[in-house]
PDB file of N, CA and C in Angstrom:
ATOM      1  N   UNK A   1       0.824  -1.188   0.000  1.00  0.00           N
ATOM      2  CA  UNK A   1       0.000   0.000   0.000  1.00  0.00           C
ATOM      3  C   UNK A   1       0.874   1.260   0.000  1.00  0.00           C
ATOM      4  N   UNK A   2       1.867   1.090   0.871  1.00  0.00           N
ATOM      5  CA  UNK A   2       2.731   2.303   0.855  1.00  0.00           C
ATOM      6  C   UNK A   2       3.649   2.671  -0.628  1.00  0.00           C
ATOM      7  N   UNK A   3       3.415   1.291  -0.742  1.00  0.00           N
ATOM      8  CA  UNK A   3       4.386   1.775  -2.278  1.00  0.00           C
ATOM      9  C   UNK A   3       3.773   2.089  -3.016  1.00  0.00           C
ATOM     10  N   UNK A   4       2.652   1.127  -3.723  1.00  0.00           N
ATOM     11  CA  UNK A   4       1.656   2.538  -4.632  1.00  0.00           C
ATOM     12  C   UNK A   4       0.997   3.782  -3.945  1.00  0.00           C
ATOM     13  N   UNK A   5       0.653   4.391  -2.663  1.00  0.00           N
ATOM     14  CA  UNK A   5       0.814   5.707  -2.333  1.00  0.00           C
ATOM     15  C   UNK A   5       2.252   6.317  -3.030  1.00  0.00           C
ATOM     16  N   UNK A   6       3.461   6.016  -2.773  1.00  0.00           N
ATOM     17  CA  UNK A   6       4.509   6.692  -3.321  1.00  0.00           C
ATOM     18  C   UNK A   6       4.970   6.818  -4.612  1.00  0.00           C
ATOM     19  N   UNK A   7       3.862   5.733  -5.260  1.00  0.00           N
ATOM     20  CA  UNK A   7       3.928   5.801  -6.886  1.00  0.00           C
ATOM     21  C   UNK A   7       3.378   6.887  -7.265  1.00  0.00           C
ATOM     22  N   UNK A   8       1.902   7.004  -6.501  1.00  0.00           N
ATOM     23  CA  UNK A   8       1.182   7.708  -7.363  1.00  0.00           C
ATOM     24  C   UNK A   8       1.812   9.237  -6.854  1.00  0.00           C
ATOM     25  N   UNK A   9       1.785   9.691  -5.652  1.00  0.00           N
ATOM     26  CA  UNK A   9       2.911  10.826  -5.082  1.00  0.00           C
ATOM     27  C   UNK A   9       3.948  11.477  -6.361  1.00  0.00           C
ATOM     28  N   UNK A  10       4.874  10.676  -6.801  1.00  0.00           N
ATOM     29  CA  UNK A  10       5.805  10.614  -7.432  1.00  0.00           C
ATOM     30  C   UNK A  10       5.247  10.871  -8.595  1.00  0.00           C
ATOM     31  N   UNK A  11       4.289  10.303  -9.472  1.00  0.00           N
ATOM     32  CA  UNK A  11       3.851  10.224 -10.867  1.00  0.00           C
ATOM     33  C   UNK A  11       3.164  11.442 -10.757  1.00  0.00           C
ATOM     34  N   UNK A  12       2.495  12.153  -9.728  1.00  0.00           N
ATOM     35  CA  UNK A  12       1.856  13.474  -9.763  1.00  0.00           C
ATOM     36  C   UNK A  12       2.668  15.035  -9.480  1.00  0.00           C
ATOM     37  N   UNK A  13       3.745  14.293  -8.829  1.00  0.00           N
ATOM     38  CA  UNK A  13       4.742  15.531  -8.570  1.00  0.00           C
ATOM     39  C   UNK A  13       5.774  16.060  -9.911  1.00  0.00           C
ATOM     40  N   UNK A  14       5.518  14.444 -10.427  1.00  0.00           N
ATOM     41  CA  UNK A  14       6.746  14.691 -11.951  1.00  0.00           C
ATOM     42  C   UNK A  14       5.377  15.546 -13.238  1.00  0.00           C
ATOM     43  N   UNK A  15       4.401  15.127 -12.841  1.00  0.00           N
ATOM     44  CA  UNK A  15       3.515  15.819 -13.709  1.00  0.00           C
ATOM     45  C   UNK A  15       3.481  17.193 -13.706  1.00  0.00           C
ATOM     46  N   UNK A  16       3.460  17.398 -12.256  1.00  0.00           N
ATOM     47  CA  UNK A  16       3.296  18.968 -11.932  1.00  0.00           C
ATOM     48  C   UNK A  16       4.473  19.575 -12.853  1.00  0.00           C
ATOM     49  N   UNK A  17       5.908  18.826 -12.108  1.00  0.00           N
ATOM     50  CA  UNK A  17       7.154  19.490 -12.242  1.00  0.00           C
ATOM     51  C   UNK A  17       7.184  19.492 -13.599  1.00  0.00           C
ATOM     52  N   UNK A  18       6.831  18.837 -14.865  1.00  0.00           N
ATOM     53  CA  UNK A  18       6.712  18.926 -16.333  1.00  0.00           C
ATOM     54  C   UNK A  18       5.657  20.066 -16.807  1.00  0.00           C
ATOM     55  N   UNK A  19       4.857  20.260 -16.130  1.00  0.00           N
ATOM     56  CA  UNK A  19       3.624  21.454 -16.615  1.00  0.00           C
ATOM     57  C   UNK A  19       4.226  22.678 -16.153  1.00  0.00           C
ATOM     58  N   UNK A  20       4.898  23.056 -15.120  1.00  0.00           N
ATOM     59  CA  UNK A  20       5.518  24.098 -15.033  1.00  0.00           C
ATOM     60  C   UNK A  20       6.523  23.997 -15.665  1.00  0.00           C
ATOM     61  N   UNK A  21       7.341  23.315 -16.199  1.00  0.00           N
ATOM     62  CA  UNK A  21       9.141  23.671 -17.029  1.00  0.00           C
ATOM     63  C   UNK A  21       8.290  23.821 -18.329  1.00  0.00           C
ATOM     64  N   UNK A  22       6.859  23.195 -18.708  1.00  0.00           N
ATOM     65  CA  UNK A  22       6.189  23.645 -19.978  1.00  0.00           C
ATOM     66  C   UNK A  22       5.953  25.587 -19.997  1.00  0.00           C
ATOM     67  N   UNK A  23       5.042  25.532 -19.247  1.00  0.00           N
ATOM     68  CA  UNK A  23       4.829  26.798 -19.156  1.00  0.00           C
ATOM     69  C   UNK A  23       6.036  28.259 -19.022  1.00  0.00           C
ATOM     70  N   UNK A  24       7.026  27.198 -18.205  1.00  0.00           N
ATOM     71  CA  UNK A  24       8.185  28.157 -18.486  1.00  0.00           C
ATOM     72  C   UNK A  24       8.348  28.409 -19.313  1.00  0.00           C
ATOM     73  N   UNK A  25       8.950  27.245 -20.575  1.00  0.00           N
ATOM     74  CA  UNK A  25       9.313  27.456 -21.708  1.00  0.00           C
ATOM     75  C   UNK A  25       8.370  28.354 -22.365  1.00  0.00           C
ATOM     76  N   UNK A  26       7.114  28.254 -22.316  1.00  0.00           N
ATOM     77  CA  UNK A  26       6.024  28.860 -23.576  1.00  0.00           C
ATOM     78  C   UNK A  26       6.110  30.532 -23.231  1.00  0.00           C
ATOM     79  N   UNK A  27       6.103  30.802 -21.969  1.00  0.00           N
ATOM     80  CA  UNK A  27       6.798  31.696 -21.517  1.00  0.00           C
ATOM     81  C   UNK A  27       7.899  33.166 -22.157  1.00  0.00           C
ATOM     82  N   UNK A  28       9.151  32.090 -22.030  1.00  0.00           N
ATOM     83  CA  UNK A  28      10.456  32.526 -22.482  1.00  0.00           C
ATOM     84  C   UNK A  28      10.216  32.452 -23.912  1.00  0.00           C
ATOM     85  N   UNK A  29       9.482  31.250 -25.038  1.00  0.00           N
ATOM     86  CA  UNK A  29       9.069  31.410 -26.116  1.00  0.00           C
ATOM     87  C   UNK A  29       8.400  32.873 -26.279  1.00  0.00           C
ATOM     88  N   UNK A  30       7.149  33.010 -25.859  1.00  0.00           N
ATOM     89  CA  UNK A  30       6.219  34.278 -26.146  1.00  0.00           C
ATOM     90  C   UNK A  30       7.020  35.623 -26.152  1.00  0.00           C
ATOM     91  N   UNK A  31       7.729  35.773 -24.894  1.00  0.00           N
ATOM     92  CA  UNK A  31       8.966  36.892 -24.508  1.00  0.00           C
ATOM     93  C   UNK A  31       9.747  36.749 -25.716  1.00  0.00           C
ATOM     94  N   UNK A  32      10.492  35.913 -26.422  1.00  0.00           N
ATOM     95  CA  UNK A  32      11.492  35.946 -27.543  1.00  0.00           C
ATOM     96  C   UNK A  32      10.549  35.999 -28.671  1.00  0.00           C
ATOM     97  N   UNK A  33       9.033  35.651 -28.533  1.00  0.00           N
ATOM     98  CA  UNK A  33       8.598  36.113 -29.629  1.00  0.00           C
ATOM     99  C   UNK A  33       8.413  37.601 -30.111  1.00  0.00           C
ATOM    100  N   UNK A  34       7.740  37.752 -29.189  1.00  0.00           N
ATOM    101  CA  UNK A  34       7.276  39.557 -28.753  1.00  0.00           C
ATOM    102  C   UNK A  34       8.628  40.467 -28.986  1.00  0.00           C
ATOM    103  N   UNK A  35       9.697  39.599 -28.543  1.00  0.00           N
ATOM    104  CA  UNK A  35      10.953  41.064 -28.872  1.00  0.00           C
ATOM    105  C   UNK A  35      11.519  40.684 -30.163  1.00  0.00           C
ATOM    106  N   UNK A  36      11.099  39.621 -31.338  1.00  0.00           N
ATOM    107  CA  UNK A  36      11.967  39.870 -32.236  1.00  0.00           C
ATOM    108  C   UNK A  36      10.726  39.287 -33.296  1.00  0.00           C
ATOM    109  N   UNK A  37       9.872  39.794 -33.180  1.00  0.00           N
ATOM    110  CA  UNK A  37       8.428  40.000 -34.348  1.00  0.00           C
ATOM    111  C   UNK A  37       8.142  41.685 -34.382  1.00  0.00           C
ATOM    112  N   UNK A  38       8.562  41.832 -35.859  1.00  0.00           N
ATOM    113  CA  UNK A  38       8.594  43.064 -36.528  1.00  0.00           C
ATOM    114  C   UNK A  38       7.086  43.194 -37.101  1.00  0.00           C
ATOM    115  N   UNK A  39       5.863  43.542 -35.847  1.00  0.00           N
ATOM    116  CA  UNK A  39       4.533  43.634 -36.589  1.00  0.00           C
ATOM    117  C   UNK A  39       4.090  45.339 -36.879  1.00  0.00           C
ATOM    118  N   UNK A  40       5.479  46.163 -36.440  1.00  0.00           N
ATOM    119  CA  UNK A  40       4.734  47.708 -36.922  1.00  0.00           C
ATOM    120  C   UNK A  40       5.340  47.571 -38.306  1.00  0.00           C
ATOM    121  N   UNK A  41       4.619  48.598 -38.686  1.00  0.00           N
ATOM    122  CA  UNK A  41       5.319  49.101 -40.240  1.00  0.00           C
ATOM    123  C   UNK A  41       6.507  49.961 -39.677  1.00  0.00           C
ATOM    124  N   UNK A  42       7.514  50.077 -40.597  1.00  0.00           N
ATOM    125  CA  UNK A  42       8.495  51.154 -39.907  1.00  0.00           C
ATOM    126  C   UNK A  42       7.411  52.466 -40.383  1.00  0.00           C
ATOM    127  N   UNK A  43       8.581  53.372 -39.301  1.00  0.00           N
ATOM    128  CA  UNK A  43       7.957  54.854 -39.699  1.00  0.00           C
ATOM    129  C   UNK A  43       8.662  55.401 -40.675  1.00  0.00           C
ATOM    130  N   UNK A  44       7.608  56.278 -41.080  1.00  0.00           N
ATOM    131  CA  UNK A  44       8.857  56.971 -42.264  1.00  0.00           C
ATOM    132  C   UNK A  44       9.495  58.349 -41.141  1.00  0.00           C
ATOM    133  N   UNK A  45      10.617  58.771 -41.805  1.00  0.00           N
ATOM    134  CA  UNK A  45      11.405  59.898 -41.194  1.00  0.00           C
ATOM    135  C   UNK A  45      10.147  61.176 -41.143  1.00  0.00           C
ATOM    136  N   UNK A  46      10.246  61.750 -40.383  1.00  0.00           N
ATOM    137  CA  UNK A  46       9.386  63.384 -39.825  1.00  0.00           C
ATOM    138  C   UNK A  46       9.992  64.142 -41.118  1.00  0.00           C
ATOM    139  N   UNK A  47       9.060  64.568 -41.713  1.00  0.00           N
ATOM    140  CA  UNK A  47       9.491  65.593 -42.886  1.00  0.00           C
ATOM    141  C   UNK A  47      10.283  67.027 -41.808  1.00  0.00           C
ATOM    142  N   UNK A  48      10.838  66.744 -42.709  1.00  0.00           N
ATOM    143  CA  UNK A  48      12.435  68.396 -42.474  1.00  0.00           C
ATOM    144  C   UNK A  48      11.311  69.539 -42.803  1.00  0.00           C
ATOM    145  N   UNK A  49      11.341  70.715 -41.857  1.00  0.00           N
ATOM    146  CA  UNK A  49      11.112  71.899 -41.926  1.00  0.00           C
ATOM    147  C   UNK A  49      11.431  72.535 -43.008  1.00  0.00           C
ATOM    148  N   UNK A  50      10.614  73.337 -44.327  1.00  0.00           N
ATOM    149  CA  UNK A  50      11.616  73.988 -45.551  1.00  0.00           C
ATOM    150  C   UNK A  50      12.407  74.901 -44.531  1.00  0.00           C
ATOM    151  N   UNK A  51      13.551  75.957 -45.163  1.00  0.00           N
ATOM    152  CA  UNK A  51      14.156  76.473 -44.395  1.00  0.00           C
ATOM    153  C   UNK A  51      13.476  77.831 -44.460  1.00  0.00           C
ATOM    154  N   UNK A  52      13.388  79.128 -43.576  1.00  0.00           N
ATOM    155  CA  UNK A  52      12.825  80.270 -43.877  1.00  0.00           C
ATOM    156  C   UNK A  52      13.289  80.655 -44.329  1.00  0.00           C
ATOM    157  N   UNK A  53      12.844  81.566 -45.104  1.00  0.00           N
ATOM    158  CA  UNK A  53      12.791  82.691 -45.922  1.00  0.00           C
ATOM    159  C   UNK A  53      13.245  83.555 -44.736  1.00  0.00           C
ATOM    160  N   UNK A  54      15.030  84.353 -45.016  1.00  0.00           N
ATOM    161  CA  UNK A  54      15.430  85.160 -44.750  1.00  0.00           C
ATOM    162  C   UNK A  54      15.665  86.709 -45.203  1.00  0.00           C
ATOM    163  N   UNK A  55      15.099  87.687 -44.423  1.00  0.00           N
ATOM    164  CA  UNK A  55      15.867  88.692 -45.098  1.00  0.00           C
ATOM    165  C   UNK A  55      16.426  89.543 -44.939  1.00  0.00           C
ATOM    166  N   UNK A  56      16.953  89.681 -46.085  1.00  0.00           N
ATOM    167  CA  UNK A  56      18.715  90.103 -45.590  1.00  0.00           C
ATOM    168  C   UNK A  56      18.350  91.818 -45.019  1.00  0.00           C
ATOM    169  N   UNK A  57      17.471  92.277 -45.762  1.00  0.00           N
ATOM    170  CA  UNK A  57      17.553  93.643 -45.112  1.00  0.00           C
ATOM    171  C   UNK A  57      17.122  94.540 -43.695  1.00  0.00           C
ATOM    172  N   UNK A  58      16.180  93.492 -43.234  1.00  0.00           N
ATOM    173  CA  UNK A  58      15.987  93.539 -41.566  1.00  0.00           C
ATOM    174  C   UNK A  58      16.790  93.365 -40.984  1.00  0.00           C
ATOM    175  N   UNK A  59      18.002  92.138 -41.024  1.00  0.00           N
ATOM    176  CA  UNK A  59      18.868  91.661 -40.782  1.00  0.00           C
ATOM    177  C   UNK A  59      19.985  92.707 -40.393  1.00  0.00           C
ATOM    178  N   UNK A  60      20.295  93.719 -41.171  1.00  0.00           N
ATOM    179  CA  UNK A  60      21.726  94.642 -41.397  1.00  0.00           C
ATOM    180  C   UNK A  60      21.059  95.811 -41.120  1.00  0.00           C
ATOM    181  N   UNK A  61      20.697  96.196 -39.813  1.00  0.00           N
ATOM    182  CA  UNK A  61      20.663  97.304 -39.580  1.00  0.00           C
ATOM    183  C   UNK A  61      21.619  98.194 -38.473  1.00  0.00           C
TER     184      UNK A  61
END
């Protein structure tokens, strides 16, 4: 009796201990998915300001 109590003990603890090193992994999977899945579009660059219109004769007084 004691030994199948410690079977089944044993066969439920290795179950556990396999569903969590699963979940770890799926885990550390999802995390390495998420940082190296390119789902934005890139941006394009911020359009450049034209330059103003300077003039020279306000300028030189």
């Amino acid at each position: 009796m004691l030994k199948r109590l410690a079977l089944i003990g044993g066969a439920v603890a290795g179950v556990v201990f396999l569903r969590k090193k699963a979940k770890q992994q799926q885990a550390e999977q999802d995390l390495w998915t998420q940082a190296t899945d390119d789902v934005h579009a890139p941006v394009p660059p911020a359009p450049t300001p034209a330059p103003a219109a300077t003039d020279e004769d306000s300028s030189s007084s």
